[in-house]
Protein backbone atom coordinates (compact mmCIF):
# COMPACT_ATOMS: atom_id res chain seq x y z
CA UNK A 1 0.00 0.00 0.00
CA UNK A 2 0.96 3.36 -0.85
CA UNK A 3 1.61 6.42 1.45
CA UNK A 4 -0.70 8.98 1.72
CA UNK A 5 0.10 12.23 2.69
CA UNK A 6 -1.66 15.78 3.82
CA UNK A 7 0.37 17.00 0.91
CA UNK A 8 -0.89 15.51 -3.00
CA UNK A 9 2.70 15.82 -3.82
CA UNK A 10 4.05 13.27 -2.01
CA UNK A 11 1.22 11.17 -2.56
CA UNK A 12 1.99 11.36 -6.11
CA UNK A 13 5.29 9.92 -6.05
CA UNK A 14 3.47 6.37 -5.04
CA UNK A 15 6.07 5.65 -2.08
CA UNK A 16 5.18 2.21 -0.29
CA UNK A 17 4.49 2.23 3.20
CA UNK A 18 6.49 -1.05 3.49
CA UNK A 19 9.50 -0.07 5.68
CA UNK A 20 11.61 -3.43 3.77
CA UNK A 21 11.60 -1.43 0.42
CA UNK A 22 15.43 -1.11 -0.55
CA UNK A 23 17.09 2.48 0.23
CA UNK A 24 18.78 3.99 -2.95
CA UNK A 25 21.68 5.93 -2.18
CA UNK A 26 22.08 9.40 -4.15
CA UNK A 27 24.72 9.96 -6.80
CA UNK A 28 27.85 11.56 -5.91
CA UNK A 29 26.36 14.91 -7.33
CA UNK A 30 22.49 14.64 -6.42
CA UNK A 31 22.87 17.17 -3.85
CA UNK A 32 24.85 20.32 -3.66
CA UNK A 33 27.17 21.23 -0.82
CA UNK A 34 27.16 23.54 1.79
CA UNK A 35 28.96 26.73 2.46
CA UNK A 36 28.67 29.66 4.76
CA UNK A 37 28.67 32.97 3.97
CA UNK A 38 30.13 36.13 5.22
CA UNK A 39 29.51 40.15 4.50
CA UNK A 40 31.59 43.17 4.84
CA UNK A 41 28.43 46.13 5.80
CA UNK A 42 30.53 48.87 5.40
CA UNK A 43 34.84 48.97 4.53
CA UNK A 44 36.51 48.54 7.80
CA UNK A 45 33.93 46.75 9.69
CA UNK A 46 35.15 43.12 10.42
CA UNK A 47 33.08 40.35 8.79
CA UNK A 48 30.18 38.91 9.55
CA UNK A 49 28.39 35.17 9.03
CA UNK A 50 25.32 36.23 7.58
CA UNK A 51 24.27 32.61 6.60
CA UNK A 52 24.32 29.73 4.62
CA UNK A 53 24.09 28.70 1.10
CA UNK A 54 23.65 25.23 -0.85
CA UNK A 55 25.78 25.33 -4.24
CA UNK A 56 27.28 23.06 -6.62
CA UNK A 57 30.51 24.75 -6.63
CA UNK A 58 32.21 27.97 -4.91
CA UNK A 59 31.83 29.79 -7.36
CA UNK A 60 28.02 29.30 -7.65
CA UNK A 61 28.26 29.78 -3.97
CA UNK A 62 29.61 33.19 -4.21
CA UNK A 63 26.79 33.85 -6.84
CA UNK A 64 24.43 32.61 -4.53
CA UNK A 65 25.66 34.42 -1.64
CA UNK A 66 25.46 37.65 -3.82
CA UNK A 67 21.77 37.58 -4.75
CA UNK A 68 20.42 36.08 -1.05
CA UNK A 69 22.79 38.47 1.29
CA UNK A 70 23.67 41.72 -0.59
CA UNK A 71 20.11 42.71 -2.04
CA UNK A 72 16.93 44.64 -0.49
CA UNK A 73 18.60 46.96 2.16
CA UNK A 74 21.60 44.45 2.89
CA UNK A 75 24.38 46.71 2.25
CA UNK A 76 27.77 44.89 1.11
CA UNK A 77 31.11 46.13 0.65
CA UNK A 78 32.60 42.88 0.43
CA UNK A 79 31.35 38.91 0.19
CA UNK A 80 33.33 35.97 0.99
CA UNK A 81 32.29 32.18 1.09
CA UNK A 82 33.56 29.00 2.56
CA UNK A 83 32.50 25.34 2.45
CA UNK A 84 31.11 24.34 5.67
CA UNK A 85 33.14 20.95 6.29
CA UNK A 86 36.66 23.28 5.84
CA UNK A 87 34.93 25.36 9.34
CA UNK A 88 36.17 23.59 12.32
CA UNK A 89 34.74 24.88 15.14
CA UNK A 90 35.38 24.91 18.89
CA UNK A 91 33.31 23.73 21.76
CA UNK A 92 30.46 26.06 22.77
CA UNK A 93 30.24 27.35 26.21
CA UNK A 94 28.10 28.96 28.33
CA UNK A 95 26.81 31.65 31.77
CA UNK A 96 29.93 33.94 30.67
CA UNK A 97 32.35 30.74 30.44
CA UNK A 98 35.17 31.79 27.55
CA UNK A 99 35.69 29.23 25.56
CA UNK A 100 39.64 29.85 25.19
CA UNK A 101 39.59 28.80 28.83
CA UNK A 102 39.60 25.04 27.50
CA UNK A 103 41.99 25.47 25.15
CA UNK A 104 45.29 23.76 26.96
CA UNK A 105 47.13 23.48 24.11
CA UNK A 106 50.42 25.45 23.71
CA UNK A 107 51.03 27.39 20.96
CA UNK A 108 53.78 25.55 18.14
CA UNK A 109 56.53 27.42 16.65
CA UNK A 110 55.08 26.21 13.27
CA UNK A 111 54.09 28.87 10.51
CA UNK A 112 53.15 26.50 8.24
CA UNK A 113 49.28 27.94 7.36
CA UNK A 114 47.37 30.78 7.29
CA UNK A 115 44.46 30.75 9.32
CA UNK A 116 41.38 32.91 9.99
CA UNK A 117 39.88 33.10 12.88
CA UNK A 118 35.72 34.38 13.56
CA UNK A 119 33.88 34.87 17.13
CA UNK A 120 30.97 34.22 18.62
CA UNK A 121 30.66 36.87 21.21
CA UNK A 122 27.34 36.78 21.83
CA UNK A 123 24.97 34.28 22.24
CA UNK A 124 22.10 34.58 19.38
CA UNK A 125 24.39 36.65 17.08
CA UNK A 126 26.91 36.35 14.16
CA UNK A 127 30.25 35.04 14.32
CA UNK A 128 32.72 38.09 13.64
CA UNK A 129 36.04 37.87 12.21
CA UNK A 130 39.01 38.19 14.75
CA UNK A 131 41.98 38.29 12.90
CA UNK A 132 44.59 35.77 11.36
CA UNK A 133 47.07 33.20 12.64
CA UNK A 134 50.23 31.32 11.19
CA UNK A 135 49.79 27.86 12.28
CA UNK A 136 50.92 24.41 12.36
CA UNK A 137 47.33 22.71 12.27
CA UNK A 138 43.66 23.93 13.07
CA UNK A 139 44.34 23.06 17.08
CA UNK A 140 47.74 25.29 16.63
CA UNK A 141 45.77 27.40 15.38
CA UNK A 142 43.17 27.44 17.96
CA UNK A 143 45.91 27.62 20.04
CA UNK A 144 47.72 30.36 18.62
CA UNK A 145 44.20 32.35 18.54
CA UNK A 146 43.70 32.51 22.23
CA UNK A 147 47.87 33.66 23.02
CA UNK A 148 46.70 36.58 20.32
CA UNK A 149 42.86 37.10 20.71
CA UNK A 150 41.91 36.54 24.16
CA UNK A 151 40.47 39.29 26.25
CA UNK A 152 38.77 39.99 29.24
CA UNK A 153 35.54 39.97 27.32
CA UNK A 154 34.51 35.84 27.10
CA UNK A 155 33.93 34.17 23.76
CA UNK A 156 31.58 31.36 23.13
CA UNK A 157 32.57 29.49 20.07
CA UNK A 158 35.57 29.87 17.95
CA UNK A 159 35.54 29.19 14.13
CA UNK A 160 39.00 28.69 12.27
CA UNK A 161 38.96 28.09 8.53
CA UNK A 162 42.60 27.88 6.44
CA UNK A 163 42.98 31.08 4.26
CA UNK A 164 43.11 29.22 1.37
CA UNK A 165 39.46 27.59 1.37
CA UNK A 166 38.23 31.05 1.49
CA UNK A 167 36.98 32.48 -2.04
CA UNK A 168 36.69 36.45 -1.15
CA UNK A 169 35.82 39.63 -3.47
CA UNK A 170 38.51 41.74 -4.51
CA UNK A 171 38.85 45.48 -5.28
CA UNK A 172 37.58 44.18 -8.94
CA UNK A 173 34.25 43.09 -7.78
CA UNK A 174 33.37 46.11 -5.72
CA UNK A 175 31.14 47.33 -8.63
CA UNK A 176 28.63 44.34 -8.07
CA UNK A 177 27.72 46.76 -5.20
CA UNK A 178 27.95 49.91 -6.58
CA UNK A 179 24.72 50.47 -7.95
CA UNK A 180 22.61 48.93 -5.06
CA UNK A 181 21.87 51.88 -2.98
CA UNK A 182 20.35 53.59 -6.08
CA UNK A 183 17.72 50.79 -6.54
CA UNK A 184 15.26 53.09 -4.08
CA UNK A 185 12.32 51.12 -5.21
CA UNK A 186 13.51 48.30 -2.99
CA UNK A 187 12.64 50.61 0.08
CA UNK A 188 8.73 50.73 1.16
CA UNK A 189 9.47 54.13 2.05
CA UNK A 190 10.60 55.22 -1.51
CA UNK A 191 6.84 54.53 -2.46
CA UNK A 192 5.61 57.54 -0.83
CA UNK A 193 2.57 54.91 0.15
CA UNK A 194 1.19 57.52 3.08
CA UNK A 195 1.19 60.71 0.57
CA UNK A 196 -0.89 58.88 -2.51
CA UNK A 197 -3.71 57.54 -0.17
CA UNK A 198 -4.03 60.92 1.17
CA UNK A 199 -4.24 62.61 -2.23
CA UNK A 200 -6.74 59.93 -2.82
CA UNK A 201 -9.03 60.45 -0.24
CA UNK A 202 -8.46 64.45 -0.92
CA UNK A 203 -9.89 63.51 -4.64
CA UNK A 204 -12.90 61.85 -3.07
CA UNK A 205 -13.60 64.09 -0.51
């Protein structure tokens, strides 16, 4: 016997019920991958996860990234995106606990890598970028983040990604965002919605 569903859709595919039916696995390229992007709001300002995005490739990614996190009153000066599996990220802690705290790893000598380093300083927010570290391995680098980073203001979760797995805009893509804040029509505002109903209840008046 079939399944039957609330939604026709998934009746319509005529799955059995029968929990012995034989699981297909996906193709290596049925699904896309993962990656997490980050925004620049204004030059200077450290970046900021704004999300994440589901892409074939990095490059669609970026694309992606582009259209969901820079549009309708999301100003960007700058976009970068990373695959998700090349974040590793710390443990999380919590009630005012800084996470660098259980980091007892010493630092290496090792400047093998580049790594970058983002923050979690509050608890419902964005990771921010910190700043970058010449490392050995991620747990150097995790390492070498709290000896440089570490303040008297706690920090919840660490993310570390290798410089390398980072695909970031350059001073040549700064016109994708050049003609955004001229697109007024994406602001409500811009519509003048309060002045026309006025002038048309003036008319009827």
């Amino acid at each position: 016997m079939n399944l039957k569903s609330l939604d026709p859709r998934v009746t319509r595919l005529g799955i059995s019920e029968s929990t012995d039916q034989e699981i297909i696995e996906k193709s290596e390229l049925d699904q896309f991958e993962t990656y997490e992007a980050f925004i620049e709001t204004k030059e200077g300002k450290p970046f900021e996860h704004a999300g994440s995005i589901h892409a074939p490739n990095e490059e669609m990614a970026f694309l992606f990234a582009k259209e969901q996190y820079s549009r309708r009153g999301m100003f960007c000066n700058a976009l970068c995106v990373v695959k998700t599996e090349n974040i590793k990220v710390s443990d999380y802690t919590d009630n005012g606990e800084d996470v660098y705290n259980l980091v007892c790893v010493k630092p290496s000598g090792v400047d093998r890598d580049s790594f970058e380093v983002f923050h979690l300083a509050k608890r419902g927010k964005h990771h921010k970028y910190e700043g970058s570290v010449m490392a050995k391995d991620y747990e150097d680098a995790l390492a070498k983040a709290k000896a440089d980073f570490q303040s008297d203001k706690p920090v919840f979760n660490v993310w570390i990604v290798k410089s390398e797995h980072i695909l970031a805009s350059d001073e040549d893509d700064r016109d994708i965002w050049d003609t955004l804040k001229e697109k007024k029509y994406r602001d409500a505002i811009d519509y003048k919605a309060g002045d026309k109903i006025k002038a048309f209840k003036e008319q009827q008046a």
